[in-house]
Every structure is written in structure tokens, then in C-alpha cells.
C-alpha atoms as a PDB file:
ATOM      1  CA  UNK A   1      99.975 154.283  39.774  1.00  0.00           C
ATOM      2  CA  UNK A   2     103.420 155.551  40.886  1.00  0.00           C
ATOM      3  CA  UNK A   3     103.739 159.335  41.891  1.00  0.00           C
ATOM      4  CA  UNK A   4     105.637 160.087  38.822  1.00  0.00           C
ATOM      5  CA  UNK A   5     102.854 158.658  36.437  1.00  0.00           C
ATOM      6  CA  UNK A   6     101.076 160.866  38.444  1.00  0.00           C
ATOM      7  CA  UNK A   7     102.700 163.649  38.084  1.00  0.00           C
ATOM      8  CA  UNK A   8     102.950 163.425  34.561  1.00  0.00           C
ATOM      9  CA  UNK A   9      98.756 162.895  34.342  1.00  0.00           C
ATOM     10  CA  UNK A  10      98.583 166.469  35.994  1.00  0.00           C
ATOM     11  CA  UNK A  11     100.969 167.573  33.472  1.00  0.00           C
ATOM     12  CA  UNK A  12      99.105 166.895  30.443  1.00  0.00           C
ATOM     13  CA  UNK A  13      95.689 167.415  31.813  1.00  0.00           C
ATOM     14  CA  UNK A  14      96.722 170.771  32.872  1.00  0.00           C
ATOM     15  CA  UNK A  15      98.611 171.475  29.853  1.00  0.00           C
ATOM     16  CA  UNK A  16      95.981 170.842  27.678  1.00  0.00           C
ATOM     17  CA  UNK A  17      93.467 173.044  30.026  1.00  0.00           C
ATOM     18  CA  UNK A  18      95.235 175.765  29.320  1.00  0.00           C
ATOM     19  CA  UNK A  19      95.808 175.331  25.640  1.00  0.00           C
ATOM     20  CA  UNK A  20      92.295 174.526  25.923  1.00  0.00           C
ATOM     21  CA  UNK A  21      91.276 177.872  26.426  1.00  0.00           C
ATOM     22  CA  UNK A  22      94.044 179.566  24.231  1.00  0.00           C
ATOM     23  CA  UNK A  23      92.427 181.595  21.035  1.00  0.00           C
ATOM     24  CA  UNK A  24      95.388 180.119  18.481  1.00  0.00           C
ATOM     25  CA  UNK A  25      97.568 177.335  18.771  1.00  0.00           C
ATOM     26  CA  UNK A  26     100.745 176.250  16.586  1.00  0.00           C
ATOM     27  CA  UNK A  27     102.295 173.091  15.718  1.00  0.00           C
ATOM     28  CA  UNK A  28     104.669 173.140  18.961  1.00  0.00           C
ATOM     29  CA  UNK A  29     101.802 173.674  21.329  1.00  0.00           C
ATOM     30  CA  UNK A  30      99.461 171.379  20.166  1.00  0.00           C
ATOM     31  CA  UNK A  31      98.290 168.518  21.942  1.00  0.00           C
ATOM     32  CA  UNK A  32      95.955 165.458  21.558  1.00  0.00           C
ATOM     33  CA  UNK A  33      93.206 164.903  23.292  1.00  0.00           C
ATOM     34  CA  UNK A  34      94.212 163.036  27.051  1.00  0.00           C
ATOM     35  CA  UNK A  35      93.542 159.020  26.955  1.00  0.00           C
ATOM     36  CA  UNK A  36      93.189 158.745  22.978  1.00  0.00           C
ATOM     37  CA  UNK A  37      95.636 157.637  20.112  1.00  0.00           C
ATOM     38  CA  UNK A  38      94.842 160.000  16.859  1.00  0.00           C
ATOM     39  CA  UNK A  39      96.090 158.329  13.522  1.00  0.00           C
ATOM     40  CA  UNK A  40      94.767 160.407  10.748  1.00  0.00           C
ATOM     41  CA  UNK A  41      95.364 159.355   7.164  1.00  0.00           C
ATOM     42  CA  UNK A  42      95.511 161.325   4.096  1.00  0.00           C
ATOM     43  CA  UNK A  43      94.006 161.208   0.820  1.00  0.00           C
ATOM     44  CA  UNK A  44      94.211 157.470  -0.753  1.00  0.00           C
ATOM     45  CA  UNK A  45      92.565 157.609  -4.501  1.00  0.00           C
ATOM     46  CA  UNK A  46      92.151 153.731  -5.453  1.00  0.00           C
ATOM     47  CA  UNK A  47      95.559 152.781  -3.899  1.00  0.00           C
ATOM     48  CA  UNK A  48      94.111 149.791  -2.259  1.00  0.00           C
ATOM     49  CA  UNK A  49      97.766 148.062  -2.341  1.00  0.00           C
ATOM     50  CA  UNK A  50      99.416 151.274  -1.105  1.00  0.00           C
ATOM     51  CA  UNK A  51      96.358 151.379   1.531  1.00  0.00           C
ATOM     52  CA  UNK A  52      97.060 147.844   2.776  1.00  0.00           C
ATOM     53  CA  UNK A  53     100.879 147.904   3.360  1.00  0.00           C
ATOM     54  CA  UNK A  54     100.602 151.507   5.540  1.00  0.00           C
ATOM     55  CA  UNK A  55      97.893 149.778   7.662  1.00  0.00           C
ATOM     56  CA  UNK A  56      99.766 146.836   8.614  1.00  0.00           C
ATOM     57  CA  UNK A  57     102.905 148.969   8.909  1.00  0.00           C
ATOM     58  CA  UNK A  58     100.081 150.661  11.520  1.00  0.00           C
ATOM     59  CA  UNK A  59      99.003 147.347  12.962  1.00  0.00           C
ATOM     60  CA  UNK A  60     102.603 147.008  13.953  1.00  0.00           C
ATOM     61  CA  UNK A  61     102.959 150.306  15.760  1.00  0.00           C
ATOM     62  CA  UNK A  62     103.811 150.220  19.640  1.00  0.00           C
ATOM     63  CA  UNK A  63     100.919 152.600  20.612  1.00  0.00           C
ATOM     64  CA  UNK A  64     100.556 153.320  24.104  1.00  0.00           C
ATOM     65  CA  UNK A  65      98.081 150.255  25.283  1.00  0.00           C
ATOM     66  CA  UNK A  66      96.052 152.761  27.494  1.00  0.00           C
ATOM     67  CA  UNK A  67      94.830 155.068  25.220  1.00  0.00           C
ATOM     68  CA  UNK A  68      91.689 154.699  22.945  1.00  0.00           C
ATOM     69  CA  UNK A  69      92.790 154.976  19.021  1.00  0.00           C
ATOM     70  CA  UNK A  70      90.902 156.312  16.658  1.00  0.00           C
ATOM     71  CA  UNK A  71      91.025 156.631  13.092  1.00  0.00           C
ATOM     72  CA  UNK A  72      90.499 159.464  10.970  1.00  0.00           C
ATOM     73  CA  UNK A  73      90.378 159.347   7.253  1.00  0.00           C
ATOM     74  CA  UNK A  74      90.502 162.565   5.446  1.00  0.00           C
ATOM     75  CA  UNK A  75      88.838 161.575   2.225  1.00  0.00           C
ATOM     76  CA  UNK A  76      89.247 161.348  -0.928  1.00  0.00           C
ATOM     77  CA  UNK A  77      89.263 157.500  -0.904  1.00  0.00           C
ATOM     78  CA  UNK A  78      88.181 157.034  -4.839  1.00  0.00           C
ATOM     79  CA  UNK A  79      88.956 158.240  -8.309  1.00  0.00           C
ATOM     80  CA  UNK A  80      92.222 158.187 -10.631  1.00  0.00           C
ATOM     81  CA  UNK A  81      93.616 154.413  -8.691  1.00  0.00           C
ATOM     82  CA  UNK A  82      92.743 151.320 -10.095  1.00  0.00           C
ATOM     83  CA  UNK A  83      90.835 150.164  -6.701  1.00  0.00           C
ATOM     84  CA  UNK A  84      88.327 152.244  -5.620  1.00  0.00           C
ATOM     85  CA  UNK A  85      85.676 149.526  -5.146  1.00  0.00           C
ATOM     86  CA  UNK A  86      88.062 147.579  -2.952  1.00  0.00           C
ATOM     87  CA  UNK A  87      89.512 150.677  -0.624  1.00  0.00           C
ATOM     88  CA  UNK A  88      85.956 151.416   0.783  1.00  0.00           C
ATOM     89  CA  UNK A  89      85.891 147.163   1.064  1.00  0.00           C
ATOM     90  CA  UNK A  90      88.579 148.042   2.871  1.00  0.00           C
ATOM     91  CA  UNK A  91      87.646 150.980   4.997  1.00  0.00           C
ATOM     92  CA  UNK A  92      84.185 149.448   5.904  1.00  0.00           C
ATOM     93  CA  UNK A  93      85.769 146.069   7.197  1.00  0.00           C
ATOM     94  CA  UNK A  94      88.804 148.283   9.491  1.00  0.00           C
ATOM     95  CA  UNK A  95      85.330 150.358  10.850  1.00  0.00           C
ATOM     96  CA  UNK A  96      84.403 147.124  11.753  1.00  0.00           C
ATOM     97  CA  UNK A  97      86.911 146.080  14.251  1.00  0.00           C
ATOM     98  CA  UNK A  98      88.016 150.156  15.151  1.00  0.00           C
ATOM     99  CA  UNK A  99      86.650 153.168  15.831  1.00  0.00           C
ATOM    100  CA  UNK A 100      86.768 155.402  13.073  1.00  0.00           C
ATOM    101  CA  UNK A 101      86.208 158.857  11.660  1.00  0.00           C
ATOM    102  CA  UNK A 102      85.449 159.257   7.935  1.00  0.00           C
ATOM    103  CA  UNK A 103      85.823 162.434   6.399  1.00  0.00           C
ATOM    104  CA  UNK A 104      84.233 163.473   2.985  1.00  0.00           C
ATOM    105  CA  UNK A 105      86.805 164.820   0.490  1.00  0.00           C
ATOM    106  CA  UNK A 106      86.153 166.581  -3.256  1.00  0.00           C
ATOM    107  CA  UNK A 107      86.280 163.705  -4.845  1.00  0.00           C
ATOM    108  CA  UNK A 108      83.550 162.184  -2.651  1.00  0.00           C
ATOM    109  CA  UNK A 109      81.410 165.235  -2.887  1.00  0.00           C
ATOM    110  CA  UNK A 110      81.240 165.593  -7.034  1.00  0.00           C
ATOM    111  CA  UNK A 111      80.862 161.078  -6.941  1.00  0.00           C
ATOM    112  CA  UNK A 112      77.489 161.767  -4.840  1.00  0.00           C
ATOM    113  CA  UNK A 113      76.888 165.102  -7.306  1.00  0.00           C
ATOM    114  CA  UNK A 114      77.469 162.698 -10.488  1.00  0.00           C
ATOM    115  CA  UNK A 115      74.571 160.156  -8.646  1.00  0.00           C
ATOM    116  CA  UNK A 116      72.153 162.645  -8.065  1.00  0.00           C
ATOM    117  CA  UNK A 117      72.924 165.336 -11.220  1.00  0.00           C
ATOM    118  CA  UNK A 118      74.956 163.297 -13.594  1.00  0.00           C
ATOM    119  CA  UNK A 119      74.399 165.663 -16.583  1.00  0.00           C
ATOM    120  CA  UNK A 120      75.745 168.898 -14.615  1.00  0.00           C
ATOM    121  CA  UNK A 121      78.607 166.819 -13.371  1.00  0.00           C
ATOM    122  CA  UNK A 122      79.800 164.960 -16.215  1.00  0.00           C
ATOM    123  CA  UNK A 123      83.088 166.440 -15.894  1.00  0.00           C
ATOM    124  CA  UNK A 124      83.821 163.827 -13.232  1.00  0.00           C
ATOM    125  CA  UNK A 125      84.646 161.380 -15.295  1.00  0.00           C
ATOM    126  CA  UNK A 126      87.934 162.894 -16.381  1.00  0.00           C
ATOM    127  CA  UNK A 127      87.985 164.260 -12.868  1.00  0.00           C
ATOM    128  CA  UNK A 128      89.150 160.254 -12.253  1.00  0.00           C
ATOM    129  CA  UNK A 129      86.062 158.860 -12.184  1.00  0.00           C
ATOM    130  CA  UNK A 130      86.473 157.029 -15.316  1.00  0.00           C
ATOM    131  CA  UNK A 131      88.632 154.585 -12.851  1.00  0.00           C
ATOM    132  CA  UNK A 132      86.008 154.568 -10.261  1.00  0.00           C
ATOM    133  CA  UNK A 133      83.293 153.728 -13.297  1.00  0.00           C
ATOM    134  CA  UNK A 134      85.265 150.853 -14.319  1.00  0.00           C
ATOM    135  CA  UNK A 135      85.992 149.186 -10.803  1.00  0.00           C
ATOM    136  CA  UNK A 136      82.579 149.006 -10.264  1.00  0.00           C
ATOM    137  CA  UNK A 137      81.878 147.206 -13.837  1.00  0.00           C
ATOM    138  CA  UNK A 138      80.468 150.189 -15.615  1.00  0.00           C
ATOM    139  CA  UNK A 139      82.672 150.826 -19.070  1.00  0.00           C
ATOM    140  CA  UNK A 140      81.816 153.714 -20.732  1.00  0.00           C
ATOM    141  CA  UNK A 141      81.645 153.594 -24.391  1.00  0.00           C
ATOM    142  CA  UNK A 142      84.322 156.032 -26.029  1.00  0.00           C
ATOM    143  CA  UNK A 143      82.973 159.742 -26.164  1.00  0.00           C
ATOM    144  CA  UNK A 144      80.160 158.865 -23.582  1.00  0.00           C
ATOM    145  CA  UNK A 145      79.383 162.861 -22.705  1.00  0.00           C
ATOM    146  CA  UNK A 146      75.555 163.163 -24.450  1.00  0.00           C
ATOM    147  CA  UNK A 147      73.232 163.826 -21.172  1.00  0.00           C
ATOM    148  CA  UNK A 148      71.504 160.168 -22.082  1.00  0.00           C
ATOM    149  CA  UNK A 149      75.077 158.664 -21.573  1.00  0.00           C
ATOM    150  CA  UNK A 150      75.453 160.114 -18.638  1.00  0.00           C
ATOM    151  CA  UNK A 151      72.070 159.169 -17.197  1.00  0.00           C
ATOM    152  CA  UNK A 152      72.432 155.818 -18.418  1.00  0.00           C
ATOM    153  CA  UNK A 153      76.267 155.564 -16.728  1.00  0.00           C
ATOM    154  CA  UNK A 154      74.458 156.978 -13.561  1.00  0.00           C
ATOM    155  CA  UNK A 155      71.894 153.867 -13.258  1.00  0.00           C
ATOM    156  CA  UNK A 156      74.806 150.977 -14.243  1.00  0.00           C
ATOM    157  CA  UNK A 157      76.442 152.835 -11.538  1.00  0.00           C
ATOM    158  CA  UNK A 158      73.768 152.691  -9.180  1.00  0.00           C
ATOM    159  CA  UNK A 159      72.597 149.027  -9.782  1.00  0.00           C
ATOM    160  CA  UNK A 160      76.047 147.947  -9.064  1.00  0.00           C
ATOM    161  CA  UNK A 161      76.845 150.066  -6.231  1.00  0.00           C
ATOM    162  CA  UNK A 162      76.482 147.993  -2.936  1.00  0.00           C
ATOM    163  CA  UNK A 163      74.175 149.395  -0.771  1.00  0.00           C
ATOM    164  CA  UNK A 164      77.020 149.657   1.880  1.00  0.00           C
ATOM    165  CA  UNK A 165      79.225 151.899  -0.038  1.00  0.00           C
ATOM    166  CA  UNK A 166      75.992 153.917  -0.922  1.00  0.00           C
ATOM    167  CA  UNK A 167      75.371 154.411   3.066  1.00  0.00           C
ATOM    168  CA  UNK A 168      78.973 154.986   3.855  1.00  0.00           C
ATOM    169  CA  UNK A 169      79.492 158.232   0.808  1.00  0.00           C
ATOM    170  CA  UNK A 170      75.916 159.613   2.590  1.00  0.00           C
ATOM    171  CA  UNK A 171      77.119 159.418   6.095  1.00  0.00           C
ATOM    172  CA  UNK A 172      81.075 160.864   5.899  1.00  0.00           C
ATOM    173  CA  UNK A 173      81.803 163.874   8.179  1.00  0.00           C
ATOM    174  CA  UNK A 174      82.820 167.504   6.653  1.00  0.00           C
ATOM    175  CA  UNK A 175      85.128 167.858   9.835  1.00  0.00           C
ATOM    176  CA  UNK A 176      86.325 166.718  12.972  1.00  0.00           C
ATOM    177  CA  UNK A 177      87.751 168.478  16.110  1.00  0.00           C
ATOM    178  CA  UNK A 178      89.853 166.478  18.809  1.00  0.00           C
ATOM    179  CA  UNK A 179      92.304 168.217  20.896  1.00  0.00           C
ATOM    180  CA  UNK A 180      94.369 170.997  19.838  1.00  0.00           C
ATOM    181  CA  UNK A 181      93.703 169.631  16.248  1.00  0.00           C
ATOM    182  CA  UNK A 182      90.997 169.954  13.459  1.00  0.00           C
ATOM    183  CA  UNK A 183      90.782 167.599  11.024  1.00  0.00           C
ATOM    184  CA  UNK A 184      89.614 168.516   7.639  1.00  0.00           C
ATOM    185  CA  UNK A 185      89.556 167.494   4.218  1.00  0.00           C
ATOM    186  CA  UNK A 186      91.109 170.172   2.174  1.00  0.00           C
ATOM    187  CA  UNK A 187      91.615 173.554   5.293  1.00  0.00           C
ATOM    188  CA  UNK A 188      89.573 176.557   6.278  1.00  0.00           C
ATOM    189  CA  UNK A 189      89.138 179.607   5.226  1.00  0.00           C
ATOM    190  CA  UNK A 190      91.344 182.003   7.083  1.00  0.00           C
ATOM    191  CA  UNK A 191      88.837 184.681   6.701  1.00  0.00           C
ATOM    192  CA  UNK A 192      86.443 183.306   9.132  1.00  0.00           C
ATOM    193  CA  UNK A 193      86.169 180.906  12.392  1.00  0.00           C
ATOM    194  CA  UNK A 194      86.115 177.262  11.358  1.00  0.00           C
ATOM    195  CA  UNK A 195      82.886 176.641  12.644  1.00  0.00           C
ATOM    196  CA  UNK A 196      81.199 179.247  10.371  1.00  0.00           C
ATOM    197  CA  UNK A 197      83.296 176.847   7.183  1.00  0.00           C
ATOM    198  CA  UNK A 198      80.868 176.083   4.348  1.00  0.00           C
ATOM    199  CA  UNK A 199      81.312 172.636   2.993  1.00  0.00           C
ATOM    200  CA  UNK A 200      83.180 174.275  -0.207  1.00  0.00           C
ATOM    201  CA  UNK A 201      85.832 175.813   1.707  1.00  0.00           C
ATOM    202  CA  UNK A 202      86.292 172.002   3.770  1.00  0.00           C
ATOM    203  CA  UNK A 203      86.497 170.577   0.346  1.00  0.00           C
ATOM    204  CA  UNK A 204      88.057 172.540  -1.664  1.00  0.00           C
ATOM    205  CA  UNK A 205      89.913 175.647  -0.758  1.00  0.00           C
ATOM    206  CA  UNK A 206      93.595 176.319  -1.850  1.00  0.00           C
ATOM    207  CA  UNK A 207      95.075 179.091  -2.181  1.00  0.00           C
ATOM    208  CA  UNK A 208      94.117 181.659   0.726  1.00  0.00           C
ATOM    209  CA  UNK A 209      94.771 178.609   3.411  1.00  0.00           C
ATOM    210  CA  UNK A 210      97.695 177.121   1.971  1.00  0.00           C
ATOM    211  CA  UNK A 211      98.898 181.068   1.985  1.00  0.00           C
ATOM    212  CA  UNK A 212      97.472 182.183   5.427  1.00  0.00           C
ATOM    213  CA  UNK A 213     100.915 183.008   7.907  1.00  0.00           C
ATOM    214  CA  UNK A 214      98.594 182.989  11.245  1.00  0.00           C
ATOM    215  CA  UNK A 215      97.464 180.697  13.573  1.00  0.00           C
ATOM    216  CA  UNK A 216      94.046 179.071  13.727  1.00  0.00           C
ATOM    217  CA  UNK A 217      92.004 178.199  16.661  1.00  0.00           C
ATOM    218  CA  UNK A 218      93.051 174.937  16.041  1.00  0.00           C
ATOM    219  CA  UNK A 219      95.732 173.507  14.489  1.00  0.00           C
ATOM    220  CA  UNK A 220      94.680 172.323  10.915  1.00  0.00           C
ATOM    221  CA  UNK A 221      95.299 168.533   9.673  1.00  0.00           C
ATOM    222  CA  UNK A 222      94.525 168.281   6.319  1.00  0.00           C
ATOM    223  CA  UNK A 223      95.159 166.573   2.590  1.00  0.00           C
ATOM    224  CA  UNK A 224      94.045 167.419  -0.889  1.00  0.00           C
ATOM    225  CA  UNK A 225      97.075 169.602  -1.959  1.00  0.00           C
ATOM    226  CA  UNK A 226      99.861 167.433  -2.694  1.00  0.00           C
ATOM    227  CA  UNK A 227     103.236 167.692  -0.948  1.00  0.00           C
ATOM    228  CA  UNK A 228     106.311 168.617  -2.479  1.00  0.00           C
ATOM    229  CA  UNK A 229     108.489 165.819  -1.992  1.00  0.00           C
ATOM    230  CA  UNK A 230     106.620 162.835  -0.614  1.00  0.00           C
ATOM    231  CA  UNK A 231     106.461 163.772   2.436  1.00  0.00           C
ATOM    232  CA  UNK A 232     104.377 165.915   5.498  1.00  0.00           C
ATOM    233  CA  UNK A 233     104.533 169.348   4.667  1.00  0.00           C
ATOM    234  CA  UNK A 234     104.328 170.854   8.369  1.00  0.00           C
ATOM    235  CA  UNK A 235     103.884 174.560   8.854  1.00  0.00           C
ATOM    236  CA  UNK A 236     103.039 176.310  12.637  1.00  0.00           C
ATOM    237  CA  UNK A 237      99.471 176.259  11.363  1.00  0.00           C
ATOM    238  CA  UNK A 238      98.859 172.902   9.653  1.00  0.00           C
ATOM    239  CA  UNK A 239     100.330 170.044   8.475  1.00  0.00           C
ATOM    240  CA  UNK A 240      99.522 168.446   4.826  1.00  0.00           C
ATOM    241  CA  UNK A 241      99.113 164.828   4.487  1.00  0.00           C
ATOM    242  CA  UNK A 242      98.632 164.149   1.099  1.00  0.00           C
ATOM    243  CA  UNK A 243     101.566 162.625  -0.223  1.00  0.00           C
ATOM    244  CA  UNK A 244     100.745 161.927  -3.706  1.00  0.00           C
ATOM    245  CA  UNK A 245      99.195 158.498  -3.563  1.00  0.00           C
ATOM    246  CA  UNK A 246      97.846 158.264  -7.149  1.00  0.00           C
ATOM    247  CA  UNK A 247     101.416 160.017  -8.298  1.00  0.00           C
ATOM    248  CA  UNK A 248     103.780 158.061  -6.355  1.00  0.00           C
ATOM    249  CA  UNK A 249     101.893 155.592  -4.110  1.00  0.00           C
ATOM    250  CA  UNK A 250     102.749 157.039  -0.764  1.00  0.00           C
ATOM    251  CA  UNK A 251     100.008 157.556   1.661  1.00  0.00           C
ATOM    252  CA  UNK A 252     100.782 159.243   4.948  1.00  0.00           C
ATOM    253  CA  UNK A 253      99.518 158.800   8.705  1.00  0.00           C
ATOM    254  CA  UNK A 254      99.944 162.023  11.045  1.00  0.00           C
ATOM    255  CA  UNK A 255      99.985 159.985  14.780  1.00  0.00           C
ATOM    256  CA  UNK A 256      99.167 162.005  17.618  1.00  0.00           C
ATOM    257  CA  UNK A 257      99.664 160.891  21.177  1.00  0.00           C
ATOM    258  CA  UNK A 258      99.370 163.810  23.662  1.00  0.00           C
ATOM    259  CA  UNK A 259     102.000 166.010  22.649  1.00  0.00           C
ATOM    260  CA  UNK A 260     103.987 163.530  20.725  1.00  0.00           C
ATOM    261  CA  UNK A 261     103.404 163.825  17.079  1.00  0.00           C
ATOM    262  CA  UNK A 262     105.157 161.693  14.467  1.00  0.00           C
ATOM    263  CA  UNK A 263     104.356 159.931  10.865  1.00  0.00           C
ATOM    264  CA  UNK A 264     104.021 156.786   8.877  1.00  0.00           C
ATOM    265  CA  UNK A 265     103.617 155.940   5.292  1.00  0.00           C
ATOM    266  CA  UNK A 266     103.029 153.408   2.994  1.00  0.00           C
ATOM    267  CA  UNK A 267     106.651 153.344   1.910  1.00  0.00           C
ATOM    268  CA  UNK A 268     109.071 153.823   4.429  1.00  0.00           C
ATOM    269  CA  UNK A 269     109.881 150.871   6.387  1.00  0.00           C
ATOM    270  CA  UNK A 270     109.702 152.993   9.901  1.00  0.00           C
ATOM    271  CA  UNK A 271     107.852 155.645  11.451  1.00  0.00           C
ATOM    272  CA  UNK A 272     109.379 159.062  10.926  1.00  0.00           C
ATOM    273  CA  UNK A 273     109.415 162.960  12.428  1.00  0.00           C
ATOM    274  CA  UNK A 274     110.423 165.323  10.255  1.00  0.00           C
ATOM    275  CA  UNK A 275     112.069 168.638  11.058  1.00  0.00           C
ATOM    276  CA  UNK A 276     110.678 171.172  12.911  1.00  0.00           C
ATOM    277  CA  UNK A 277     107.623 173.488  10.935  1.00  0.00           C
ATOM    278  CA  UNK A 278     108.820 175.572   8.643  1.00  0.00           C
ATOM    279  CA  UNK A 279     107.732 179.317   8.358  1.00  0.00           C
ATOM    280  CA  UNK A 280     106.138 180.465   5.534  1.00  0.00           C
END
């Protein structure tokens, strides 16, 4: 290794020490973990064509061959796209041949309610789980909503659910921490430290996140809440990644190597870094 390879190992090992022990940390600061390749991907809702063209576009990516890469899906994978059934094909064959992170999203969460409480959760179904129903072979009849519909939709459901998607819903994460960087489905509540997060405030929270000025321990990567205009919506506290993939067919990967942080999606034909955060 030549002394300035060296030199910049101390950097970033040191840098991140420090941040390391920092009690907030903003977009500018933040830094991946030393010797791994983050690529976190937002929400994908059925898109399975949308899904396969951002993937190649990230099989194509000159990642830096000495770092491990790792994958982490925030969720939301099913409901309102045409392909549900065939993006978790798809996510359990690329966890096959990568490491990989899975995080659960809403839509995830209120699919395993429906399974285990269908009449108390019928509402899925025009949550977008009609589509999900329907890739899997179960059709509804028209005004299914009596609670004997809904337990018989519940057991076509189950008998053609592949016991490999049924493992993979049980098993996704509620969060993941890496670095300078959280990883979440929806954010945190700003009211309390992220590790004290209940699974509805990973899941679902809005407003008081999407709202909160300050920093968090961590800087917060997460989907759910639809960007404006197609594309990241970076703040010094977070950075949204759901681009509106059931709305416009965009789905977005956040890459993270060391300090270097830049983006991919399904449908621009290179990888792109937007402007620098913008205040609230």
C-alpha cells in the first residue's frame, strides 16, 4: 500500500472515530461505515419492471472493488403495482448472491396484520392490497368486505403464498444502523432517542419527523413519504428516498461510500448528486 493510501486510511478511520462519538450528525458530516459499500433503496410497491432496470443500472456501477456492499431495502416492497408476487421473487433471488438488509415498511406490517386479523384489517385491501390479492391468484368477488369474505380471502391467500415469501415478511428488520446513518422505513420520532422507537413510529410517522429542524444521533435514511419532484429530498437531518414508484415509476438508491454519497434511479440513465441539503 503506498503512503498516500495510507494516509488517507488514517483519515477516514479517524474521521469517523470522532464522528463516532459525536451526539448529532448532519448530512455533511456523515460517513459510512470504513471497508463497506451502502446502497439503500427506497420504497418499490409492485414495480417489478421499475425494480429490474435500477438494479442493473446498479450492477453496472464502478463501486470501489475493496469494500463489502450491502444492500438495504427500506420496505414497502408490495401493494398498489401490478407485481408484488414477482418483486419479493426478485428480492429473495438478489439475497441469494448479496448480502442484504430487508427492512419492514407499513405496507408489510398491515399484509402480515390482514394474515393473522383479516376482519380488523380489511381496510387493506383498498390500502393496495387488492393488487397484491390478485398477483397471488386470489380475486375478490366485487363488495368482498363481510368478515366471512375476508376470512375466506385470508386462507386463498395463505394456500397460495409460497412458504418463502411467508418466511421472508416474518423475518424483515424494523431498522438498521451502519455508520453515521440509520436506516429506517418511514423516520423517528424526534421526541425520543431512536433506540427507544416503537415499531409505529419506524413505520409510520409523518408529520413531527418530516417537521423536526434538529439533528439526530444519526443521520436518518428513510422512504414512505413521497418526494416532491422525483427525486431525493435531502435535508441536514435525513434524506427521503421514496420517489413515487407506484406514481411515476422511479425508484431511488442513496449510495454511500465513506463520505461520498450520491444516487441512482430507475430512470435516469446515470448516477446523480443533487444539491447541497436544504434547510427547512
Amino acid at each position: 500500500m503506498k503512503l498516500s493510501q495510507l494516509g488517507q486510511l488514517f483519515f477516514r478511520q479517524s474521521s469517523q472515530h470522532q464522528r463516532s462519538n459525536a451526539t448529532s450528525v448532519s448530512y455533511d458530516q456523515a460517513c459510512g461505515p470504513f471497508g463497506r459499500t451502502i446502497i439503500a433503496i427506497g420504497d418499490i410497491h409492485g414495480q417489478l419492471s421499475a425494480l429490474e432496470k435500477l438494479l442493473k443500472k446498479i450492477s453496472a456501477e464502478n463501486f470501489d472493488s475493496n469494500t463489502e456492499k450491502i444492500y438495504v431495502f427500506l420496505g414497502d416492497y408490495i401493494d398498489r403495482g401490478p407485481s408484488s408476487k414477482g418483486v419479493i421473487d426478485r428480492l429473495l433471488d438478489w439475497s441469494s448472491k448479496h448480502k442484504t438488509i430487508f427492512l419492514k415498511g407499513n405496507h408489510e406490517a398491515i399484509f402480515l396484520d390482514f394474515l393473522e386479523k383479516p376482519t380488523s384489517t380489511g381496510q387493506w385491501l383498498s390500502y393496495g392490497g387488492l393488487e397484491t390479492l390478485i398477483d397471488y391468484g386470489v380475486i375478490p368477488e366485487a363488495g368482498a368486505k363481510k368478515h366471512s369474505d375476508l376470512f375466506d380471502l385470508r386462507e386463498r391467500l395463505l394456500e397460495n403464498l409460497p412458504e418463502s415469501h411467508l418466511s421472508f415478511f416474518n423475518r424483515l428488520r424494523l431498522s438498521y444502523g451502519s455508520g453515521d446513518f440509520m436506516f429506517v422505513h418511514a423516520g423517528v420520532n424526534p421526541k425520543i432517542p431512536i433506540s427507544d422507537n416503537t415499531e409505529e413510529d419506524l413505520l409510520w410517522i409523518r408529520g413531527h419527523f418530516l417537521g423536526h429542524r434538529g439533528l439526530f444521533e444519526k443521520l436518518i435514511v428513510h422512504g414512505h413519504t413521497i418526494t416532491m419532484d422525483g427525486r431525493p429530498e435531502i435535508k441536514p437531518n435525513r434524506v427521503g428516498i421514496d420517489t413515487g414508484s407506484y406514481v411515476n415509476g422511479t425508484i431511488t438508491a442513496m449510495i454511500i461510500e465513506g463520505e461520498n454519497k450520491y444516487f441512482i434511479n430507475s430512470k435516469l440513465p446515470e448516477s446523480f448528486n443533487p444539491d447541497h441539503p436544504s434547510s427547512h
